[in-house]
N, C-alpha and C. Protein backbone atom coordinates (compact mmCIF):
# COMPACT_ATOMS: atom_id res chain seq x y z
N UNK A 1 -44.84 -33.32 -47.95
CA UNK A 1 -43.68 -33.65 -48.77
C UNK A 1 -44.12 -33.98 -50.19
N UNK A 2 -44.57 -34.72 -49.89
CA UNK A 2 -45.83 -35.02 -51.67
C UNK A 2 -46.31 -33.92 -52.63
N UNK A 3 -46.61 -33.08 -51.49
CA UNK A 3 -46.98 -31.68 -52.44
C UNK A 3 -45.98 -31.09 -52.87
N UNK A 4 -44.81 -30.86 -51.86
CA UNK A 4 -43.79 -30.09 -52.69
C UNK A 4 -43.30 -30.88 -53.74
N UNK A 5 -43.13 -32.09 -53.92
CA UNK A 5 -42.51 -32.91 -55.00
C UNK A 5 -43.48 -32.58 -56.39
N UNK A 6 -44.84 -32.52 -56.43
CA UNK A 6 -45.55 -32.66 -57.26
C UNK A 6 -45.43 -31.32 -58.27
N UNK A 7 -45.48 -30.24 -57.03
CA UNK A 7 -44.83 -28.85 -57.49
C UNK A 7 -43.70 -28.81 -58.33
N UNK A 8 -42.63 -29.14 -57.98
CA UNK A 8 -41.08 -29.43 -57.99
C UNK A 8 -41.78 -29.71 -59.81
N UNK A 9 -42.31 -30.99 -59.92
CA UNK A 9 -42.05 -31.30 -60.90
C UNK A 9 -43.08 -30.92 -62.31
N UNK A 10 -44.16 -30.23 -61.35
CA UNK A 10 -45.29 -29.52 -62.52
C UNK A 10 -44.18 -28.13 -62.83
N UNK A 11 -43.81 -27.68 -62.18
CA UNK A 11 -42.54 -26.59 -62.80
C UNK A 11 -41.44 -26.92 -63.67
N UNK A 12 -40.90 -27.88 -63.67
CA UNK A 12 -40.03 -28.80 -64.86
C UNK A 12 -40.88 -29.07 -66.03
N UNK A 13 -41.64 -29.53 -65.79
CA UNK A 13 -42.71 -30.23 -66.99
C UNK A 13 -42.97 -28.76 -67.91
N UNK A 14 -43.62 -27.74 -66.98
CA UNK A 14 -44.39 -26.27 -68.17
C UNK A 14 -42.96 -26.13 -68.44
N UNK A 15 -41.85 -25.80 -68.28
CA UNK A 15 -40.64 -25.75 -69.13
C UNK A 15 -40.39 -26.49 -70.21
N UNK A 16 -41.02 -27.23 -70.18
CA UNK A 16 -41.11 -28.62 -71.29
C UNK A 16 -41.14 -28.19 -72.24
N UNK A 17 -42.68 -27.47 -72.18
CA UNK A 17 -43.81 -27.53 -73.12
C UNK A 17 -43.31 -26.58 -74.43
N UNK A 18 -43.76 -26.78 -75.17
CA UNK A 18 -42.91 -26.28 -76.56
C UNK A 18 -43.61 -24.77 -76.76
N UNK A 19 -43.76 -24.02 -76.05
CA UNK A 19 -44.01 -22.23 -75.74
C UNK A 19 -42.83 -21.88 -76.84
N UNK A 20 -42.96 -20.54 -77.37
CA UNK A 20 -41.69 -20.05 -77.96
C UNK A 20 -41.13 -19.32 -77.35
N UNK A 21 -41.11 -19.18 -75.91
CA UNK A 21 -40.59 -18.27 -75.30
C UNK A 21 -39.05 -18.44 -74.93
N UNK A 22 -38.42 -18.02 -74.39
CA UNK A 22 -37.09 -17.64 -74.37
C UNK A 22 -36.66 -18.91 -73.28
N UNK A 23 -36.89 -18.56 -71.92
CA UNK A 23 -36.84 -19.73 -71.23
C UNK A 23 -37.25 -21.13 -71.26
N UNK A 24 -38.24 -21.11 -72.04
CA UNK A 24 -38.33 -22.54 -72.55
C UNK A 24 -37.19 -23.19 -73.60
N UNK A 25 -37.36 -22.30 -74.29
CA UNK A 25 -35.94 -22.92 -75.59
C UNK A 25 -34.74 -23.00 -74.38
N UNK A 26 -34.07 -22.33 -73.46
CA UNK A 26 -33.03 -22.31 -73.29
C UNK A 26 -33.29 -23.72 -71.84
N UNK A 27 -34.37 -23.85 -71.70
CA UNK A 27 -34.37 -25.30 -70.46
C UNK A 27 -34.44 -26.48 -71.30
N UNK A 28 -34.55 -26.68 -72.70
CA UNK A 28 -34.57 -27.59 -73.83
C UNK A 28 -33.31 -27.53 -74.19
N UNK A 29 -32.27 -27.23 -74.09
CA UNK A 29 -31.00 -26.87 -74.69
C UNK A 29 -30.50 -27.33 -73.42
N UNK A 30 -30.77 -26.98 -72.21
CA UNK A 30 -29.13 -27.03 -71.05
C UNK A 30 -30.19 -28.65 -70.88
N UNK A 31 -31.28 -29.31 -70.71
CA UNK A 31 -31.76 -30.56 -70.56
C UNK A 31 -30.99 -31.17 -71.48
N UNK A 32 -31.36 -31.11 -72.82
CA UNK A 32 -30.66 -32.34 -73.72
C UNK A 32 -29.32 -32.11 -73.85
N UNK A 33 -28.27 -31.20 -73.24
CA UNK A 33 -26.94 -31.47 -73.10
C UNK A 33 -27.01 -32.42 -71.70
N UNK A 34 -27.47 -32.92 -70.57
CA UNK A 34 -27.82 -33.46 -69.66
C UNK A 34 -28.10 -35.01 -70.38
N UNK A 35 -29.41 -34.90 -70.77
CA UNK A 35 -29.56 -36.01 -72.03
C UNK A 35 -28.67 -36.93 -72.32
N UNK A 36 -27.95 -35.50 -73.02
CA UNK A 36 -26.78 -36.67 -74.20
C UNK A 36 -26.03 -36.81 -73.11
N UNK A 37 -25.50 -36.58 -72.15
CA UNK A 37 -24.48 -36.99 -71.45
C UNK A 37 -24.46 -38.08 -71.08
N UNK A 38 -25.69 -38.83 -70.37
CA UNK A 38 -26.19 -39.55 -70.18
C UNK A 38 -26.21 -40.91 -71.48
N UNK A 39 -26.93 -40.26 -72.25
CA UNK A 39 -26.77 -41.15 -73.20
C UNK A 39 -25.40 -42.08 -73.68
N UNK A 40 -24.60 -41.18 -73.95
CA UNK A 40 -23.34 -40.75 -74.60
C UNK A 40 -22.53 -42.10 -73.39
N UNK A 41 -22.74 -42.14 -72.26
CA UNK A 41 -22.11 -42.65 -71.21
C UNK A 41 -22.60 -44.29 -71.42
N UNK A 42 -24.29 -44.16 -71.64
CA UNK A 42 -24.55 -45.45 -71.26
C UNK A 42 -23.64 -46.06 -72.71
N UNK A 43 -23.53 -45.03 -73.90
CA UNK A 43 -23.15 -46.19 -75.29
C UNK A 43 -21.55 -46.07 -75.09
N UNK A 44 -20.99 -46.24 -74.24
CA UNK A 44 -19.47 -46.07 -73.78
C UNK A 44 -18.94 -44.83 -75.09
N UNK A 45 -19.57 -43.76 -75.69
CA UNK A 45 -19.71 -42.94 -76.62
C UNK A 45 -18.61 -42.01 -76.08
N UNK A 46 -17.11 -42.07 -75.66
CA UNK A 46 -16.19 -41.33 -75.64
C UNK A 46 -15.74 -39.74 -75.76
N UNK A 47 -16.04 -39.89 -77.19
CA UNK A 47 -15.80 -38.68 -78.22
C UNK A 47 -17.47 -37.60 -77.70
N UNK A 48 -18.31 -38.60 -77.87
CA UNK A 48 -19.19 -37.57 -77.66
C UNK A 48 -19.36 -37.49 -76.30
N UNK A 49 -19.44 -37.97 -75.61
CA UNK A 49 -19.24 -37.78 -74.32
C UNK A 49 -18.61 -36.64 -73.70
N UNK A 50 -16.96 -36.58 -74.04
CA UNK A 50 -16.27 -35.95 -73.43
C UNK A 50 -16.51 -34.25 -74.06
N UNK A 51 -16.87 -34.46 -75.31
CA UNK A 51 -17.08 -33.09 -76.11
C UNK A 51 -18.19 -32.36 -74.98
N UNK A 52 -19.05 -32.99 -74.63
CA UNK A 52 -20.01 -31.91 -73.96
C UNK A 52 -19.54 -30.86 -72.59
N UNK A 53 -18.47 -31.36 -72.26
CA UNK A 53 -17.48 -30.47 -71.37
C UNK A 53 -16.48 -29.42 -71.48
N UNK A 54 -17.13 -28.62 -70.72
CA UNK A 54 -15.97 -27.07 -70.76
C UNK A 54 -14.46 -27.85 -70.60
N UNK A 55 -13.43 -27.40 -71.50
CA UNK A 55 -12.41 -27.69 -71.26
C UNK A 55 -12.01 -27.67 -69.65
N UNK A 56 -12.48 -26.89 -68.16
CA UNK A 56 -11.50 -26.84 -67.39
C UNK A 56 -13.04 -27.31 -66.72
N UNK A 57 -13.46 -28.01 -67.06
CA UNK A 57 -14.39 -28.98 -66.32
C UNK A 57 -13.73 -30.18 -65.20
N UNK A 58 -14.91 -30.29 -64.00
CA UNK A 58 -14.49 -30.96 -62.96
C UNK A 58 -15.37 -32.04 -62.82
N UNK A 59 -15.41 -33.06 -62.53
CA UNK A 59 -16.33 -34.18 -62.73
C UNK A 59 -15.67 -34.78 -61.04
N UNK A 60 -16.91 -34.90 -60.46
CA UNK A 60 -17.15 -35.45 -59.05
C UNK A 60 -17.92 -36.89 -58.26
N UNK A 61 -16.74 -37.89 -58.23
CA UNK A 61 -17.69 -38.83 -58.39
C UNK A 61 -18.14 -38.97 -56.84
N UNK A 62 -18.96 -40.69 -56.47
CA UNK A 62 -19.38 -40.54 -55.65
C UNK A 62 -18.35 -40.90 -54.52
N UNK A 63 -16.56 -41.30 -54.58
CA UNK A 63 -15.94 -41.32 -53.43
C UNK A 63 -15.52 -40.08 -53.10
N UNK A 64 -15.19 -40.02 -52.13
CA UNK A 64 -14.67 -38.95 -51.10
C UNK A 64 -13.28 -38.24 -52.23
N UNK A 65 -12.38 -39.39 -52.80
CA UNK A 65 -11.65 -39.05 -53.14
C UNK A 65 -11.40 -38.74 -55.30
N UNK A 66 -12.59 -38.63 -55.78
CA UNK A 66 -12.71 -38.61 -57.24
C UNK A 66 -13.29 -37.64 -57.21
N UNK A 67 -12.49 -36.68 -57.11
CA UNK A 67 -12.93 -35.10 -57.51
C UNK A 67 -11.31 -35.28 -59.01
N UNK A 68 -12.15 -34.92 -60.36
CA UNK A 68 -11.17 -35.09 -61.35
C UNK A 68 -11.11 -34.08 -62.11
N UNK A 69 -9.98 -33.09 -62.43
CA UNK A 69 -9.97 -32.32 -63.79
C UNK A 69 -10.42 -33.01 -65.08
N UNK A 70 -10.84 -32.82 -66.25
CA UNK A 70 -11.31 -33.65 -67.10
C UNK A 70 -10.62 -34.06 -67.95
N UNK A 71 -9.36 -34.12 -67.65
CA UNK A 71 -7.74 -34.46 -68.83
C UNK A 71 -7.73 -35.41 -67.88
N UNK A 72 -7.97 -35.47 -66.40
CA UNK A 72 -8.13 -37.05 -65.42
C UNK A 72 -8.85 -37.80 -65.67
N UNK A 73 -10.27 -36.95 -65.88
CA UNK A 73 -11.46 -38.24 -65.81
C UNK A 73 -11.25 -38.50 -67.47
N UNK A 74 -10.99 -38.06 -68.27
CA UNK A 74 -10.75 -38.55 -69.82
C UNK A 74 -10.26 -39.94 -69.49
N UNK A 75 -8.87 -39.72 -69.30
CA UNK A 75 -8.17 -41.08 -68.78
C UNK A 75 -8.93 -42.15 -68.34
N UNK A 76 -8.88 -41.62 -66.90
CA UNK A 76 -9.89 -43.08 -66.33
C UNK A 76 -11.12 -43.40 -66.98
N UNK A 77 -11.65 -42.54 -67.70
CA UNK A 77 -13.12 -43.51 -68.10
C UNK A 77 -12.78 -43.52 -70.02
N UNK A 78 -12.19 -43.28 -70.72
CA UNK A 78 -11.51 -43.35 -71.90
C UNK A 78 -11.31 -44.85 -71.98
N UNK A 79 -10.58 -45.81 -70.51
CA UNK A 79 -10.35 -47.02 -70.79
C UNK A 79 -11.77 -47.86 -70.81
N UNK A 80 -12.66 -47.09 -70.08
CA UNK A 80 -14.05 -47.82 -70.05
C UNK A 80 -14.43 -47.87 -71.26
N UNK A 81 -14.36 -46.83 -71.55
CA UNK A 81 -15.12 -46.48 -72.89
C UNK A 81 -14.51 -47.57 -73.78
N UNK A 82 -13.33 -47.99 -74.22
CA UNK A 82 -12.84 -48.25 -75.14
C UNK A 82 -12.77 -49.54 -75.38
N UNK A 83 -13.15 -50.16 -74.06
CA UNK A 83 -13.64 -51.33 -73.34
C UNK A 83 -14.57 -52.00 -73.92
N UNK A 84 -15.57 -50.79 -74.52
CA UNK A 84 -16.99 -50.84 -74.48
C UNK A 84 -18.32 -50.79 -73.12
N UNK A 85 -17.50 -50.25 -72.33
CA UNK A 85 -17.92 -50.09 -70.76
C UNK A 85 -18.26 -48.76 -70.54
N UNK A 86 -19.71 -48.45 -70.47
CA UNK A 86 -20.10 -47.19 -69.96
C UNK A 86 -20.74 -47.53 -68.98
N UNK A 87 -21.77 -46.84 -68.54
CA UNK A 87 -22.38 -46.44 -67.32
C UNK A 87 -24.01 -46.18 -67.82
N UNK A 88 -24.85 -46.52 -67.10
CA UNK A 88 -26.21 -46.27 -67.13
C UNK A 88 -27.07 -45.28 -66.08
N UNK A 89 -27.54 -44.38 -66.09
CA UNK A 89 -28.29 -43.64 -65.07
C UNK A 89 -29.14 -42.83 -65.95
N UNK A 90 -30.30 -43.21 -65.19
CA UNK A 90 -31.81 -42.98 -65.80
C UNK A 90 -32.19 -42.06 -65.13
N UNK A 91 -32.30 -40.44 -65.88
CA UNK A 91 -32.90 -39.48 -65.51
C UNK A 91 -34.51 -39.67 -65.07
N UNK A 92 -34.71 -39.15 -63.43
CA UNK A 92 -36.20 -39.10 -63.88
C UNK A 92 -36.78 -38.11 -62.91
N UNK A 93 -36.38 -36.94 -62.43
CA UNK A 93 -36.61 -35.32 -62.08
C UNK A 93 -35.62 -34.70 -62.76
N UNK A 94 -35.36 -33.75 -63.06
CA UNK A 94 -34.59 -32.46 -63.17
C UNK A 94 -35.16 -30.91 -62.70
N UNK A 95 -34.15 -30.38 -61.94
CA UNK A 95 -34.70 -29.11 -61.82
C UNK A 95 -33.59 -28.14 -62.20
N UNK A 96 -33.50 -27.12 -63.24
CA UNK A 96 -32.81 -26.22 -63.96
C UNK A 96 -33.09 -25.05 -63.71
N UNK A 97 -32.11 -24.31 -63.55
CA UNK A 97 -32.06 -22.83 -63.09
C UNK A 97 -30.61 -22.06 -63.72
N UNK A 98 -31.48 -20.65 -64.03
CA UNK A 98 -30.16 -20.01 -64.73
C UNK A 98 -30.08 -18.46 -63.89
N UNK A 99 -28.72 -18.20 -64.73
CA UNK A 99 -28.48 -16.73 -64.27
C UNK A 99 -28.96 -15.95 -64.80
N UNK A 100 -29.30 -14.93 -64.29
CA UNK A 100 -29.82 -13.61 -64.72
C UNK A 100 -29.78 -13.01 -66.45
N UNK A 101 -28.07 -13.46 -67.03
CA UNK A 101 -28.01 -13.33 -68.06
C UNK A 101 -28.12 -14.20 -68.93
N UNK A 102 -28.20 -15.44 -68.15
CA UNK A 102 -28.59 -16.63 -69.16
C UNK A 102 -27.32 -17.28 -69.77
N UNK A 103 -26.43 -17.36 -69.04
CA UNK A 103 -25.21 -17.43 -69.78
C UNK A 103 -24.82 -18.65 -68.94
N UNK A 104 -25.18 -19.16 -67.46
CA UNK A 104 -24.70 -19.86 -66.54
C UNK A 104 -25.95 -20.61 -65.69
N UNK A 105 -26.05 -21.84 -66.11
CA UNK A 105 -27.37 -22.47 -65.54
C UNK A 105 -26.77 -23.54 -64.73
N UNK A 106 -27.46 -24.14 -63.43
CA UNK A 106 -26.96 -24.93 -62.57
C UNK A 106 -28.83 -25.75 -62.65
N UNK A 107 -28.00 -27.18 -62.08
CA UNK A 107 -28.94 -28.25 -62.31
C UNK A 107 -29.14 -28.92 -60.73
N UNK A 108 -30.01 -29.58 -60.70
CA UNK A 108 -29.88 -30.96 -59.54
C UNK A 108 -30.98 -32.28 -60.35
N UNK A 109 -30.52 -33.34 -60.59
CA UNK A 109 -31.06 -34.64 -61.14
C UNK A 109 -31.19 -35.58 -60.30
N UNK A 110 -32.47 -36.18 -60.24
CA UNK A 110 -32.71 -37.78 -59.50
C UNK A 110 -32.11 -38.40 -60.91
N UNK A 111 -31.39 -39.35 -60.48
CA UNK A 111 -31.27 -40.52 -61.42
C UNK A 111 -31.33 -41.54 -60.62
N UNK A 112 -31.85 -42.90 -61.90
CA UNK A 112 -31.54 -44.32 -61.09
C UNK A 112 -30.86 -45.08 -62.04
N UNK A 113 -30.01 -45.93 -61.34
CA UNK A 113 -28.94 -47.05 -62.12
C UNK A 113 -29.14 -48.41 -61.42
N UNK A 114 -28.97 -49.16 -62.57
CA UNK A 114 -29.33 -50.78 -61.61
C UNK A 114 -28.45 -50.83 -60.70
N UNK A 115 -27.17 -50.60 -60.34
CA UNK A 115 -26.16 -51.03 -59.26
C UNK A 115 -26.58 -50.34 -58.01
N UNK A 116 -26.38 -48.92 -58.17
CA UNK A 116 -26.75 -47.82 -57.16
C UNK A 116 -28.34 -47.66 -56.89
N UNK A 117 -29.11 -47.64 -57.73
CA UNK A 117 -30.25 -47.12 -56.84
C UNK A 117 -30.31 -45.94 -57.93
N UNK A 118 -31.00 -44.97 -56.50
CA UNK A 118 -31.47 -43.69 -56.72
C UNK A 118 -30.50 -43.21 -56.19
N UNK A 119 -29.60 -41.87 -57.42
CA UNK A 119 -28.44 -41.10 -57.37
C UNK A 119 -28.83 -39.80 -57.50
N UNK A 120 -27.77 -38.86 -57.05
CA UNK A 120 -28.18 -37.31 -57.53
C UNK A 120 -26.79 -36.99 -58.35
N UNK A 121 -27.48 -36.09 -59.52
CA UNK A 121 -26.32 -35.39 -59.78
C UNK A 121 -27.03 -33.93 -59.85
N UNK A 122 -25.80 -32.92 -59.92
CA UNK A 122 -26.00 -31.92 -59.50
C UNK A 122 -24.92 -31.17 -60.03
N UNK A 123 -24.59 -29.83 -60.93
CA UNK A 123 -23.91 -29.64 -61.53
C UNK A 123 -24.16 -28.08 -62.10
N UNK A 124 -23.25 -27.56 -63.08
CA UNK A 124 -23.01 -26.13 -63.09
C UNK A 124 -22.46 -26.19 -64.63
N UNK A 125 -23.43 -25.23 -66.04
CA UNK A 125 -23.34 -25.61 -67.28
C UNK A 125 -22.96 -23.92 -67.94
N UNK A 126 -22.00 -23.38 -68.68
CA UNK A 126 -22.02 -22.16 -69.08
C UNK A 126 -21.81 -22.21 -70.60
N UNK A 127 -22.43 -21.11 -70.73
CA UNK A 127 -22.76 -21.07 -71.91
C UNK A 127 -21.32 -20.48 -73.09
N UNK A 128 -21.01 -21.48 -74.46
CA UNK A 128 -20.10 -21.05 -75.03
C UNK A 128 -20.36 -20.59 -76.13
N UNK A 129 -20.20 -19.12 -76.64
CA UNK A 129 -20.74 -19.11 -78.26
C UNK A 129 -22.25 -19.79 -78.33
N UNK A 130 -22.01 -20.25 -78.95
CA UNK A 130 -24.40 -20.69 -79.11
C UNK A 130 -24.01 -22.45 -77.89
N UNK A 131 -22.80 -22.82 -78.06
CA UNK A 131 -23.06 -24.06 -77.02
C UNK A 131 -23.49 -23.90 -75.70
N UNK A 132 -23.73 -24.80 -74.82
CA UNK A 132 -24.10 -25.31 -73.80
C UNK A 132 -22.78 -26.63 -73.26
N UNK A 133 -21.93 -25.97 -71.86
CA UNK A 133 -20.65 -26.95 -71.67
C UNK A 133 -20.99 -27.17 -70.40
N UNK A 134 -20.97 -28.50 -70.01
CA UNK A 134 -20.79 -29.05 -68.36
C UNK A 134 -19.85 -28.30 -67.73
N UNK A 135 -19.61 -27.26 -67.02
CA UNK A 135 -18.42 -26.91 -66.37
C UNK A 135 -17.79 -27.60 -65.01
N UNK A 136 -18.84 -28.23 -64.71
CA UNK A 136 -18.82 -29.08 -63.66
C UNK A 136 -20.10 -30.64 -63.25
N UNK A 137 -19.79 -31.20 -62.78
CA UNK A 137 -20.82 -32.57 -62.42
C UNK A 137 -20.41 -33.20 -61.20
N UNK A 138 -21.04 -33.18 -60.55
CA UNK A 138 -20.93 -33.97 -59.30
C UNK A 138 -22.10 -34.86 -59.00
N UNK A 139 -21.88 -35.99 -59.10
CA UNK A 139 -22.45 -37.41 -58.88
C UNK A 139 -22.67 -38.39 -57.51
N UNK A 140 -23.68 -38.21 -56.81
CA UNK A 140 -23.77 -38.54 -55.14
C UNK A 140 -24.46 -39.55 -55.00
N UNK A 141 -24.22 -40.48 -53.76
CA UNK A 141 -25.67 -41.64 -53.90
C UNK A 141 -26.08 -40.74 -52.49
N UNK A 142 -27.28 -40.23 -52.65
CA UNK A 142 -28.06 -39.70 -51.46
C UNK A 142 -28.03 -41.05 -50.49
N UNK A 143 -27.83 -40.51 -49.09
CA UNK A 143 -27.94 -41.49 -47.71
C UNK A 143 -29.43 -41.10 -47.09
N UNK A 144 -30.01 -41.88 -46.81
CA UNK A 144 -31.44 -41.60 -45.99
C UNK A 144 -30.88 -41.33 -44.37
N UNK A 145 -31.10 -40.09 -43.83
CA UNK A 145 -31.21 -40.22 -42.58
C UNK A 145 -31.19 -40.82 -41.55
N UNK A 146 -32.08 -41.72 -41.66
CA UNK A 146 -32.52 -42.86 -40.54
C UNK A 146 -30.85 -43.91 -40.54
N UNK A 147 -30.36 -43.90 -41.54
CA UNK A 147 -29.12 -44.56 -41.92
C UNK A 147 -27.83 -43.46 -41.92
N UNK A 148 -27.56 -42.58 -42.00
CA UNK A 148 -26.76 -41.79 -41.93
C UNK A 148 -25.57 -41.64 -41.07
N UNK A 149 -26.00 -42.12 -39.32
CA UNK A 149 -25.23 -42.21 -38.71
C UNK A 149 -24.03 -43.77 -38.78
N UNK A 150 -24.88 -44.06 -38.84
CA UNK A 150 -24.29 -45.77 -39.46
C UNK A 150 -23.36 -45.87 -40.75
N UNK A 151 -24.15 -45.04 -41.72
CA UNK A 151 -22.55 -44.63 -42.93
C UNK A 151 -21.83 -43.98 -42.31
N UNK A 152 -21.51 -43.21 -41.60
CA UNK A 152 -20.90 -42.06 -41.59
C UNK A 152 -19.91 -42.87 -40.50
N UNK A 153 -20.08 -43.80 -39.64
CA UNK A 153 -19.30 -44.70 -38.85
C UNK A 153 -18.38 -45.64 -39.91
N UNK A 154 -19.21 -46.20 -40.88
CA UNK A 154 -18.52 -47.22 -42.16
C UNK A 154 -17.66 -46.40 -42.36
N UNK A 155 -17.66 -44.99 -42.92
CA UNK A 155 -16.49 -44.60 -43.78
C UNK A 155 -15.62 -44.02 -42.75
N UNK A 156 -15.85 -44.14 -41.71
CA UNK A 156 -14.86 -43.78 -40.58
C UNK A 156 -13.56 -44.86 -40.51
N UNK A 157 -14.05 -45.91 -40.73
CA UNK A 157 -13.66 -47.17 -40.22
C UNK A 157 -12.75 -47.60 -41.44
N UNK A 158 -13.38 -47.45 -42.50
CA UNK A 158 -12.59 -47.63 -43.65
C UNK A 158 -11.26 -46.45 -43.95
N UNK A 159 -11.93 -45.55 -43.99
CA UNK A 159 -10.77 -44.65 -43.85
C UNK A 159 -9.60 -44.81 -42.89
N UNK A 160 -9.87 -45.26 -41.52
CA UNK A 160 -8.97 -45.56 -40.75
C UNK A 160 -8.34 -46.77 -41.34
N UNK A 161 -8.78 -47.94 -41.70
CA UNK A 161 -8.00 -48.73 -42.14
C UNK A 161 -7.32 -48.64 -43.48
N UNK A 162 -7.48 -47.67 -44.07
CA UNK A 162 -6.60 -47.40 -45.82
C UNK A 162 -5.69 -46.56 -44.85
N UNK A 163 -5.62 -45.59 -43.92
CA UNK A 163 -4.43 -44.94 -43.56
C UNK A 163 -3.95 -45.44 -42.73
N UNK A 164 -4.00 -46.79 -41.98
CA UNK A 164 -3.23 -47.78 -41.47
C UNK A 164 -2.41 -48.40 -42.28
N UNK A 165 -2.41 -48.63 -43.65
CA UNK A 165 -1.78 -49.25 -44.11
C UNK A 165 -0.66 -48.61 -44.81
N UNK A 166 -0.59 -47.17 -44.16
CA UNK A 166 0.51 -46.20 -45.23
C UNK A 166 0.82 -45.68 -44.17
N UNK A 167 1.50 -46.07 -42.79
CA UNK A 167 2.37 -45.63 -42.02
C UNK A 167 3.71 -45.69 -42.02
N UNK A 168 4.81 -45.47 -41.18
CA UNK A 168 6.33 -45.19 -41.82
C UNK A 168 6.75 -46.68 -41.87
N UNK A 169 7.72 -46.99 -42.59
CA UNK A 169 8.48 -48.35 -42.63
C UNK A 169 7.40 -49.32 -43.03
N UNK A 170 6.24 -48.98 -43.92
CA UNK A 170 5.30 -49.47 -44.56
C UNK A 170 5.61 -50.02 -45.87
């Protein structure tokens, strides 16, 4: 397991490296739109924030039920923002991959945040005119195995009790 990780991430890294080649510039470009997102979030940074998204962008959080068009998630996190309330998550893998024409690159990220832990996001970026747009983000707290069956009972249980409470003559 060690080895493949080490792999995983000596292949991210030579993408790094400042080559003039084609794929390097373009894994420096779809990374620091990743970056700023990040960034942009932890400084409750709104405007820039939301700019890095394809207009018919979907943002996926980690409940079952926050799957959001981005005229939704504007809203709900617009009040954070304005709050002065962002969010923190500390990139520290990325692995980037594109299409054939280079026009459509998909991601998967370890991040860590003081509340959560170690998170994944994982997501789908196309290319506009010379930009680079989130077309999508989906945001997960990975479950370890050994624990899995045991969440997967919690949200059973919870779920049963939120739809207990919305039965008829409720």
């Amino acid at each position: 397991m060690r080895t493949h990780l080490l792999v995983g991430v000596v292949v991210v890294c030579c993408a790094w490296q400042t080559q003039p080649d084609e794929r390097s510039c373009v894994v420096r470009a779809v990374a620091g739109v990743l970056d700023d997102l990040h960034d942009a979030a932890s400084k409750a940074d709104g405007e820039r924030y939301f700019g890095l998204f394809a207009p018919e962008a979907v943002f996926f959080g980690t409940d079952a039920t926050e799957r959001w068009p981005l005229e939704e998630f504007r809203r709900y996190a617009s009040q954070r923002f304005e709050a002065g309330s962002g969010w923190t998550y500390h990139p520290s893998r990325r692995h980037i991959y594109f299409s054939q024409d280079r026009r459509t690159a998909w991601f998967d990220e370890v991040l860590v945040n003081a509340k959560y832990g170690e998170c994944r996001g994982t997501g789908v970026l196309v290319k506009r005119r010379s930009d680079w747009k989130i077309a999508q983000y989906n945001l997960s707290i990975p479950i370890p195995n050994e624990i899995a069956l045991e969440v997967v009972e919690m949200i059973k249980s919870s779920t049963r009790r939120a739809t207990e409470g919305h039965g008829e003559g409720k």
